[in-house]
C-alpha atoms as a PDB file:
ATOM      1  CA  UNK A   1       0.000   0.000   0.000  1.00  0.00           C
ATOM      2  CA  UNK A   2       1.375   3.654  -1.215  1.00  0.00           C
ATOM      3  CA  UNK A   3       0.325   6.447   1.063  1.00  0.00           C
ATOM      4  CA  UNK A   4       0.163   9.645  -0.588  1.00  0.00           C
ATOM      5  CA  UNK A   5       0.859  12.521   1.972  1.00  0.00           C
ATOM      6  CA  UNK A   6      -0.439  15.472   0.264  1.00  0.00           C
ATOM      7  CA  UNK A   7       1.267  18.785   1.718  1.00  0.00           C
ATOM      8  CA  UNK A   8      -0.394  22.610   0.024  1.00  0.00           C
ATOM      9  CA  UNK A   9       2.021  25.010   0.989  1.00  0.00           C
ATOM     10  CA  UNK A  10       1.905  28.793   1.204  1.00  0.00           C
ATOM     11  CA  UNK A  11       4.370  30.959   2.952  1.00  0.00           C
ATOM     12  CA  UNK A  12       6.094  28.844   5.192  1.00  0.00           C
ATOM     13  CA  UNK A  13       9.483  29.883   4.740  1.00  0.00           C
ATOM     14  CA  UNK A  14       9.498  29.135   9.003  1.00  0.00           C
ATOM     15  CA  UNK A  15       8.531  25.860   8.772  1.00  0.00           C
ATOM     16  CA  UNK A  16       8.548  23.897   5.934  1.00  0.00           C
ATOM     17  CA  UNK A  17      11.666  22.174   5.989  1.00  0.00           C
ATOM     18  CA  UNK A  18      10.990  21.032   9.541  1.00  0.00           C
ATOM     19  CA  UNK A  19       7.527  19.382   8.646  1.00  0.00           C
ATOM     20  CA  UNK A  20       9.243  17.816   5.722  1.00  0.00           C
ATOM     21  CA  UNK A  21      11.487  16.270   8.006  1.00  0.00           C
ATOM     22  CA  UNK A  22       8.781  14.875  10.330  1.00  0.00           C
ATOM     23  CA  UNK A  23       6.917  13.410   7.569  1.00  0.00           C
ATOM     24  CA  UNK A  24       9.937  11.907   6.311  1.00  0.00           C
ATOM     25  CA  UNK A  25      10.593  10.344   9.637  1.00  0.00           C
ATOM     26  CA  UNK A  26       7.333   9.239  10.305  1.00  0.00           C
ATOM     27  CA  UNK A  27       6.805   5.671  11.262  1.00  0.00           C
ATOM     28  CA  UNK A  28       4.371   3.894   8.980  1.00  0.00           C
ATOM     29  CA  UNK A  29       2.070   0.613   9.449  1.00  0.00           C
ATOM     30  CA  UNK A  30       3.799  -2.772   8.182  1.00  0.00           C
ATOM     31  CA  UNK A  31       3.394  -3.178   4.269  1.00  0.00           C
ATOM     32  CA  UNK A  32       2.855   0.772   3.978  1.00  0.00           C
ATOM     33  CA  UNK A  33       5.095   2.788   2.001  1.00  0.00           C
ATOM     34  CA  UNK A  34       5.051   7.150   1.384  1.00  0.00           C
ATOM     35  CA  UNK A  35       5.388   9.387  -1.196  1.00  0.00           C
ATOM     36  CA  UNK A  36       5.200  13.184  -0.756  1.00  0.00           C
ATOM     37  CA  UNK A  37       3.585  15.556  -3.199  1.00  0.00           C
ATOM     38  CA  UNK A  38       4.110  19.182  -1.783  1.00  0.00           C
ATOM     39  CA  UNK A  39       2.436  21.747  -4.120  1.00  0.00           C
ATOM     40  CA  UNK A  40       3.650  25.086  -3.940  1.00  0.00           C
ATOM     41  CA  UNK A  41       0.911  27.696  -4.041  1.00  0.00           C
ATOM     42  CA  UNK A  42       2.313  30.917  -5.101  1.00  0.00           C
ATOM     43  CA  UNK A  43       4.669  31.558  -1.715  1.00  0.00           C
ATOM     44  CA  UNK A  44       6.140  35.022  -2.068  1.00  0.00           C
ATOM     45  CA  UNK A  45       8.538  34.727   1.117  1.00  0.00           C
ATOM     46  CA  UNK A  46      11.530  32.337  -0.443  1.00  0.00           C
ATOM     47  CA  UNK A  47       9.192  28.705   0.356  1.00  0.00           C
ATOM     48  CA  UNK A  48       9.649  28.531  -3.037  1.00  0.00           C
ATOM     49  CA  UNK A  49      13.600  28.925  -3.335  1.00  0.00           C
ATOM     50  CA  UNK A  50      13.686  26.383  -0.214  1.00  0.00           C
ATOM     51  CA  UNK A  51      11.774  23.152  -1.980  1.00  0.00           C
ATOM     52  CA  UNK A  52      13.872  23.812  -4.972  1.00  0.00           C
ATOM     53  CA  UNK A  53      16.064  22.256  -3.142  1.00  0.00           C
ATOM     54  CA  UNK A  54      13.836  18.755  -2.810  1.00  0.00           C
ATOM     55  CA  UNK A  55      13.964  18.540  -6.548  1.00  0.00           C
ATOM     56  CA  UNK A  56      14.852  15.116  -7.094  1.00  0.00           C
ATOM     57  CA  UNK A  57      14.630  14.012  -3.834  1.00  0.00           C
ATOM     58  CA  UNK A  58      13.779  10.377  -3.664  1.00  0.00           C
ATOM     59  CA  UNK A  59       9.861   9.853  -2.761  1.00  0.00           C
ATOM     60  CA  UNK A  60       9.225  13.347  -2.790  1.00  0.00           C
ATOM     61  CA  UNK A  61       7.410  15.712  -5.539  1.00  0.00           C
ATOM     62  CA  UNK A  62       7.188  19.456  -5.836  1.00  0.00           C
ATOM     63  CA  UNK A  63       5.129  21.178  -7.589  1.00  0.00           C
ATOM     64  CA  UNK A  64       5.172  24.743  -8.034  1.00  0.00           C
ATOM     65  CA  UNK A  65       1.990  26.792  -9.288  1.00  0.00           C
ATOM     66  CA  UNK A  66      -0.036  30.316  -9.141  1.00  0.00           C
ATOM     67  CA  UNK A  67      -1.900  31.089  -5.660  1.00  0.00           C
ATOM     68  CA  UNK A  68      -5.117  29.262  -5.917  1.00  0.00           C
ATOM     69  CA  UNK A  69      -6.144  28.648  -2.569  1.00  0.00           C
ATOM     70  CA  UNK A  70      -5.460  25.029   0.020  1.00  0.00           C
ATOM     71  CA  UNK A  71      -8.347  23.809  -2.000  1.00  0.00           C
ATOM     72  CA  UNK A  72      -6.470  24.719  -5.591  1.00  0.00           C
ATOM     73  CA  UNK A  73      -3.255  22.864  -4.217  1.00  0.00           C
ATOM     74  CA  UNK A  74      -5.049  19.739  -2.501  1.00  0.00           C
ATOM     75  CA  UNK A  75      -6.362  19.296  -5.769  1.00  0.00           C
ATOM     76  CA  UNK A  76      -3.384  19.669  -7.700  1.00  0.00           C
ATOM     77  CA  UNK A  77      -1.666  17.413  -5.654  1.00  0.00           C
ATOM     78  CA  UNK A  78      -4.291  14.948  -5.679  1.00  0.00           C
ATOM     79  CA  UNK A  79      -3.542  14.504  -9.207  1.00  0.00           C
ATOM     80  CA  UNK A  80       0.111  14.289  -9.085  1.00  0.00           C
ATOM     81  CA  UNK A  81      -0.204  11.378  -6.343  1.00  0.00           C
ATOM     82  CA  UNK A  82       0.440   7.946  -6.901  1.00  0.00           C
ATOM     83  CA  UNK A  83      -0.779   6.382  -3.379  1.00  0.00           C
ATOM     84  CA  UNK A  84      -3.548   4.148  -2.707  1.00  0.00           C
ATOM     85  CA  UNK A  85      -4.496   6.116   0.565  1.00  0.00           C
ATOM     86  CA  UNK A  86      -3.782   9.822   0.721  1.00  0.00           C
ATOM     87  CA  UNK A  87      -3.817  12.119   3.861  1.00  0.00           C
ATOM     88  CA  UNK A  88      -3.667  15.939   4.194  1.00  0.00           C
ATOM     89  CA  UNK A  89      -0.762  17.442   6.110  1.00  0.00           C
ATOM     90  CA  UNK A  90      -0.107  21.162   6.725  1.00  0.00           C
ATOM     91  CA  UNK A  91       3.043  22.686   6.368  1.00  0.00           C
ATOM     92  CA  UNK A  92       3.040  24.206   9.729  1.00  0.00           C
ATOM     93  CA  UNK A  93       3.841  22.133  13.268  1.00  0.00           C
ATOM     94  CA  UNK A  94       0.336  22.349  13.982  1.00  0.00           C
ATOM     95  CA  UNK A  95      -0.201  18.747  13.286  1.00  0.00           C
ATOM     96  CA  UNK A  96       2.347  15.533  14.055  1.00  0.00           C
ATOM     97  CA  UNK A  97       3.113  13.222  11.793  1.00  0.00           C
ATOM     98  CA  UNK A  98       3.870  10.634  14.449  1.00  0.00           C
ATOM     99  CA  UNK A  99      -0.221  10.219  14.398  1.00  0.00           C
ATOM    100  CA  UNK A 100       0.063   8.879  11.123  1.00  0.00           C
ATOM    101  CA  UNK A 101       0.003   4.841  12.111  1.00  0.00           C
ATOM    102  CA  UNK A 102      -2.686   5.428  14.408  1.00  0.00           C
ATOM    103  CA  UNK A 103      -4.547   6.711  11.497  1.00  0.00           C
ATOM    104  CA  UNK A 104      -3.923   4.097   8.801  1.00  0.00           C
ATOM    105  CA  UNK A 105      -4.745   1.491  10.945  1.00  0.00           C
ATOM    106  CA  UNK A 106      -8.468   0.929  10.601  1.00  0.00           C
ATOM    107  CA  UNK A 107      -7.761   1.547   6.704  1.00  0.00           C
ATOM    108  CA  UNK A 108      -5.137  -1.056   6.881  1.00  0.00           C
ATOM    109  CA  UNK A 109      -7.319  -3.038   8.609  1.00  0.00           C
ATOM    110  CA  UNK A 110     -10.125  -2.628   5.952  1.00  0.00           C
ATOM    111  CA  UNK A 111     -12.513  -1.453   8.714  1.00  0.00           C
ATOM    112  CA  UNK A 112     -12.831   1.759   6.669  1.00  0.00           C
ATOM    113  CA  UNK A 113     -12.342   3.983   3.793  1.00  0.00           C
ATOM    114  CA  UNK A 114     -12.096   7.627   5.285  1.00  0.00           C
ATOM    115  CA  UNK A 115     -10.741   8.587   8.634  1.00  0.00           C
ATOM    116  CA  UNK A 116     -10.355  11.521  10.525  1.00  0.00           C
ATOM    117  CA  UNK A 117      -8.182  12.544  13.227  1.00  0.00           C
ATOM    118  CA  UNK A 118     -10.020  14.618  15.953  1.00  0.00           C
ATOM    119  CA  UNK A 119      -8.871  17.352  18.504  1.00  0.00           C
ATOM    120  CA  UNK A 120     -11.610  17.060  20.199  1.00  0.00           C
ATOM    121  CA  UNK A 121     -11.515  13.672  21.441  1.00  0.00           C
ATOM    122  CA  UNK A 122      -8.645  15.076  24.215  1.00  0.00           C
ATOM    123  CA  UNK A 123      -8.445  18.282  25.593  1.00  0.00           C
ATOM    124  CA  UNK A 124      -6.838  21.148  23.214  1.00  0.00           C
ATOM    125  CA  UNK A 125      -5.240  23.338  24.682  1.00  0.00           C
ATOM    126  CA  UNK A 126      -4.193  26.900  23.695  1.00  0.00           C
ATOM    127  CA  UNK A 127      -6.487  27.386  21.014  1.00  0.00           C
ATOM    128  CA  UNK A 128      -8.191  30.254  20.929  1.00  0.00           C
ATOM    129  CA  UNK A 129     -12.003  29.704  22.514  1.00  0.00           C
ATOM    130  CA  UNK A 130     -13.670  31.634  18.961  1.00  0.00           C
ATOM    131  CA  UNK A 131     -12.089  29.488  16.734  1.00  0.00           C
ATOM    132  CA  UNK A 132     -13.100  26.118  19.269  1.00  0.00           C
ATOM    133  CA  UNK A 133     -16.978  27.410  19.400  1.00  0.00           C
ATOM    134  CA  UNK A 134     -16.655  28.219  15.109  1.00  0.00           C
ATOM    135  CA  UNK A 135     -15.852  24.226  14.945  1.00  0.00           C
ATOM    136  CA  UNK A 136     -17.844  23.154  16.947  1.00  0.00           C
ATOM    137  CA  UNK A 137     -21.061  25.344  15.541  1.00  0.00           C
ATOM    138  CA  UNK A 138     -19.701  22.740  12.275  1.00  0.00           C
ATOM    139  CA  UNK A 139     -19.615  19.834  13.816  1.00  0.00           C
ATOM    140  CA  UNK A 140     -23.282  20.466  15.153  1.00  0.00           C
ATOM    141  CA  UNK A 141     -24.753  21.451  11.762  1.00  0.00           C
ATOM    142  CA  UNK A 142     -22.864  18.353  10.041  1.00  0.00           C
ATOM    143  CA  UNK A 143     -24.341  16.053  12.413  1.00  0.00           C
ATOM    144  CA  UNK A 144     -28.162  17.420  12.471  1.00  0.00           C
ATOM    145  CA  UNK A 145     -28.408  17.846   8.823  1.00  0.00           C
ATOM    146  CA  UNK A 146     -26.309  14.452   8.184  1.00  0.00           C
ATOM    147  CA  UNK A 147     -27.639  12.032  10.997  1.00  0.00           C
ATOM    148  CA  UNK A 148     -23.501  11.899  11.767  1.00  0.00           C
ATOM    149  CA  UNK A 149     -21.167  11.783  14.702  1.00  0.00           C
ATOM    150  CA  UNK A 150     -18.395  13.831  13.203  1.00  0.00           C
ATOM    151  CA  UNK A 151     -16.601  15.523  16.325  1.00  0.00           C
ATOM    152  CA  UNK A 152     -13.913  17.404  13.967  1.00  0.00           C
ATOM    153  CA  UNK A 153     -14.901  18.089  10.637  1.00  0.00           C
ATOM    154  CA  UNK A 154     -12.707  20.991  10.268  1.00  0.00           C
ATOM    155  CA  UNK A 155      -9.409  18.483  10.966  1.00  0.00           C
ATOM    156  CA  UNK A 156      -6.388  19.068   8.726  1.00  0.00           C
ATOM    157  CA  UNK A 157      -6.055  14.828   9.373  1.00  0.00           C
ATOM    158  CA  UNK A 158      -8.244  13.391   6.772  1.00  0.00           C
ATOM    159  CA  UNK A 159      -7.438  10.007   5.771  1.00  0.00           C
ATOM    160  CA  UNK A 160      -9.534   8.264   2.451  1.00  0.00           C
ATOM    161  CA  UNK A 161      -8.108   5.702  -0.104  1.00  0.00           C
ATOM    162  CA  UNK A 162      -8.628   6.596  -3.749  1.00  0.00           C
ATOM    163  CA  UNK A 163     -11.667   4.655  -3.762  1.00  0.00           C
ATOM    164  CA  UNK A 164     -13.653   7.104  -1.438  1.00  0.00           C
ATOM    165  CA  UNK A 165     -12.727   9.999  -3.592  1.00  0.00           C
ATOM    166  CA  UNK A 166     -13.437   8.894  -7.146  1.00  0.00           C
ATOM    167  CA  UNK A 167     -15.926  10.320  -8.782  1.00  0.00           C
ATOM    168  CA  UNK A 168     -16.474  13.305  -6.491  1.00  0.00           C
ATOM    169  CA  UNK A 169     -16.010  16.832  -7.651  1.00  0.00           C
ATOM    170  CA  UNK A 170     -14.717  19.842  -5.732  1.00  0.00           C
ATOM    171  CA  UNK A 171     -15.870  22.857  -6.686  1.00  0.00           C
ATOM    172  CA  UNK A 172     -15.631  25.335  -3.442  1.00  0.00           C
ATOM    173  CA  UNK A 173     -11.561  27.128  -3.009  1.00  0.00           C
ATOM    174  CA  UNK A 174      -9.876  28.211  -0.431  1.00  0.00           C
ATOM    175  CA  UNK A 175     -10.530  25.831   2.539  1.00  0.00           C
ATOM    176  CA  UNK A 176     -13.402  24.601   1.408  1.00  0.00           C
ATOM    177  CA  UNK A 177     -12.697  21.354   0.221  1.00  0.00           C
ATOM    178  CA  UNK A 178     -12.174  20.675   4.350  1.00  0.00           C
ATOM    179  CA  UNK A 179     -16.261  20.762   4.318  1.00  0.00           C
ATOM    180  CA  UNK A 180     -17.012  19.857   1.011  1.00  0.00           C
ATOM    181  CA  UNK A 181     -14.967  16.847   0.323  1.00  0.00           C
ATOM    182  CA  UNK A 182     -16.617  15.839   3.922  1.00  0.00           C
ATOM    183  CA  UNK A 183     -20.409  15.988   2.445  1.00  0.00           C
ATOM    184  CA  UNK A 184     -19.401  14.619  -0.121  1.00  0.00           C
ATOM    185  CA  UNK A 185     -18.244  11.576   0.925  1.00  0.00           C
ATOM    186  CA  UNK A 186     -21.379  10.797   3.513  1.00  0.00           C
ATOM    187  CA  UNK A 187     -23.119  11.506   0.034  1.00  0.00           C
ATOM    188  CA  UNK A 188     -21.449   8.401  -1.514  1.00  0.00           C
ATOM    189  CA  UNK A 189     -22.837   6.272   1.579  1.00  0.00           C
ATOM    190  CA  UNK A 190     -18.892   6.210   2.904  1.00  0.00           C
ATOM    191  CA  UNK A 191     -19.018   6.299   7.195  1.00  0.00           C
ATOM    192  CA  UNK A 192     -16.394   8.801   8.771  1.00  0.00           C
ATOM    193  CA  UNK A 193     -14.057   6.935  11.474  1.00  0.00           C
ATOM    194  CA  UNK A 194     -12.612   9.327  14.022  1.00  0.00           C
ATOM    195  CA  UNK A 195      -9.601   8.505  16.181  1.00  0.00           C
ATOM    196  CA  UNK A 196      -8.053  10.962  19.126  1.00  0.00           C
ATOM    197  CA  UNK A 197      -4.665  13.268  17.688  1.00  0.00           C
ATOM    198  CA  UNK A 198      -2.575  15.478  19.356  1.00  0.00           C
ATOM    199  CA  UNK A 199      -2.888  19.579  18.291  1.00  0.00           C
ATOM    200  CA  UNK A 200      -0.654  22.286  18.815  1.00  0.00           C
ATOM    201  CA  UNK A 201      -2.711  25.395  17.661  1.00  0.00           C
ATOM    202  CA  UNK A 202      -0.464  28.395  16.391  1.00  0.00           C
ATOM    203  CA  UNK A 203      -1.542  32.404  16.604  1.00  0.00           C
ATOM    204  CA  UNK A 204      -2.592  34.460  13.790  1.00  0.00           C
ATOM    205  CA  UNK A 205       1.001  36.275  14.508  1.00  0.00           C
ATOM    206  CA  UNK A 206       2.645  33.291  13.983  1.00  0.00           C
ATOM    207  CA  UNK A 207       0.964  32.478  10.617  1.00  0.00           C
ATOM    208  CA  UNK A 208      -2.341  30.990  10.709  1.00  0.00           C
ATOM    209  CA  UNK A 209      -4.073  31.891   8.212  1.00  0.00           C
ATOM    210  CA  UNK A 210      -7.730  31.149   7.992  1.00  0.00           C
ATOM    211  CA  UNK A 211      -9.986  34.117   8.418  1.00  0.00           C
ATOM    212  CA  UNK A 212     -13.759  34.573   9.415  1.00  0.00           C
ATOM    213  CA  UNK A 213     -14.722  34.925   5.541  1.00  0.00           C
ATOM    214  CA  UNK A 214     -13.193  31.536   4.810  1.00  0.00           C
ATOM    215  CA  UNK A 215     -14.616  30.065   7.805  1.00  0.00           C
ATOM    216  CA  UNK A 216     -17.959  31.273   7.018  1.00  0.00           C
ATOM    217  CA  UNK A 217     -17.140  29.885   3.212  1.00  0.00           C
ATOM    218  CA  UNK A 218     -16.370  26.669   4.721  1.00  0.00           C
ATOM    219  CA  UNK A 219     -19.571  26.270   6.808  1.00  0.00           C
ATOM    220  CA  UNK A 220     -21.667  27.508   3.851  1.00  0.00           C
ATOM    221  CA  UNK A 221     -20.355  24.009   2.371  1.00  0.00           C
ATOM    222  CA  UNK A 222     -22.138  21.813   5.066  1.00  0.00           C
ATOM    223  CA  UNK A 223     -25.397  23.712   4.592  1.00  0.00           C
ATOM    224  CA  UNK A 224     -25.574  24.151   0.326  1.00  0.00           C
ATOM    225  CA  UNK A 225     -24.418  20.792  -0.483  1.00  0.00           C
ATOM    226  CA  UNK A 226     -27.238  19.140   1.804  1.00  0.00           C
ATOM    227  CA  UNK A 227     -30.091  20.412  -0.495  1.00  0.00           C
ATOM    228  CA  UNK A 228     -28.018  20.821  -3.175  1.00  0.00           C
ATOM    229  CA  UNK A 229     -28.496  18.097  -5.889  1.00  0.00           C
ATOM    230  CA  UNK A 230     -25.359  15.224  -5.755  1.00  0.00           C
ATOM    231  CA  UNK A 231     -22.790  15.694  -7.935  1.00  0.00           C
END
């Protein structure tokens, strides 16, 4: 089994090599193998000149393209991935690789298709109480209008083989393919696993970068695609 780790990265000159690194490193279910596809969205503060330096680095691709958003990049990357199984990784320290066997393990298992990791099933701390109450607002409208559990929709940690995501169609940018690609795949009749990970939330100052507008974008997702018609 290939596992695709699929890494959008804007402007983070700070961080990147670090979380490259990590994922390298990461420790991997028996019979699993990675590949890396970072896609570089437009970074303006020398990413770019760093991950020319991966060219030709062995299991790792870069791709380098206009700013078109995390949801422009996943999808670019989506196509240049090889894996059976791919999972979404940020290119800040916000999220540990080390979760990653813990993840693949009811996949490996065959006990399901999609999996998500959840900060919510511990305590997180230091994130900021708005941004707790904005995802959890989500996970409350996902689960009335879907008849769902979901306790972290809004998780960077989504796991799904290439099964799960064939045939579905992102149309939303920005973040919203966090939302979207979720309805979507309840849509299709797939179940959403959840397992406990480990978060260490980072300040606005230090370069988070999602917004009220693209939070608001990202809920809108939950609510049109639910009496929307399928596609």
């Amino acid at each position: 089994m290939l596992l695709s780790v699929l890494m959008p990265v804007y402007n983070e000159r700070a961080t990147i090599e670090l979380i490259i690194k990590r994922v390298q490193q990461a420790v991997l279910p028996a019979g699993v193998d990675k590949e890396i596809v970072i896609v570089n969205d437009g970074s303006t503060d020398g990413t770019r000149e760093i991950l020319e330096g991966y060219q030709g680095v062995a299991g790792l691709t870069v791709v380098h393209q206009s700013n078109q958003g995390k949801t422009g990049a996943l999808l670019t990357a989506i196509r240049a991935a090889k894996g059976d199984v791919f999972i979404i990784q940020d290119a800040d320290l916000e999220y540990n690789p080390d979760e990653y066997a813990a993840l693949l393990a009811p996949i490996v298992a065959k006990e399901a298709e999609v999996v998500y990791g959840s900060r919510f099933l511990v305590k997180v701390k230091g994130a900021e109480l708005i941004n707790v109450a904005a995802n959890k607002i989500s996970n409350i409208t996902l689960n009335c209008l879907y008849g769902t559990k979901v306790t972290d929709v809004n998780t960077c940690y989504k796991v799904f083989t290439r099964h799960a995501q064939e045939g579905i169609t992102i149309k939303g940018k920005h973040f919203d393919m966090d939302t979207e690609l979720t309805v979507k795949l309840l849509q299709k009749g797939l179940s959403i696993k959840e397992v406990p990970i480990t978060y260490a939330p980072r300040s606005r100052s230090e370069g988070k970068k999602i917004k009220w507008s693209t939070a608001l974008s990202m809920f809108w997702m939950i609510i049109k695609y639910r009496f929307a018609p399928k596609n």
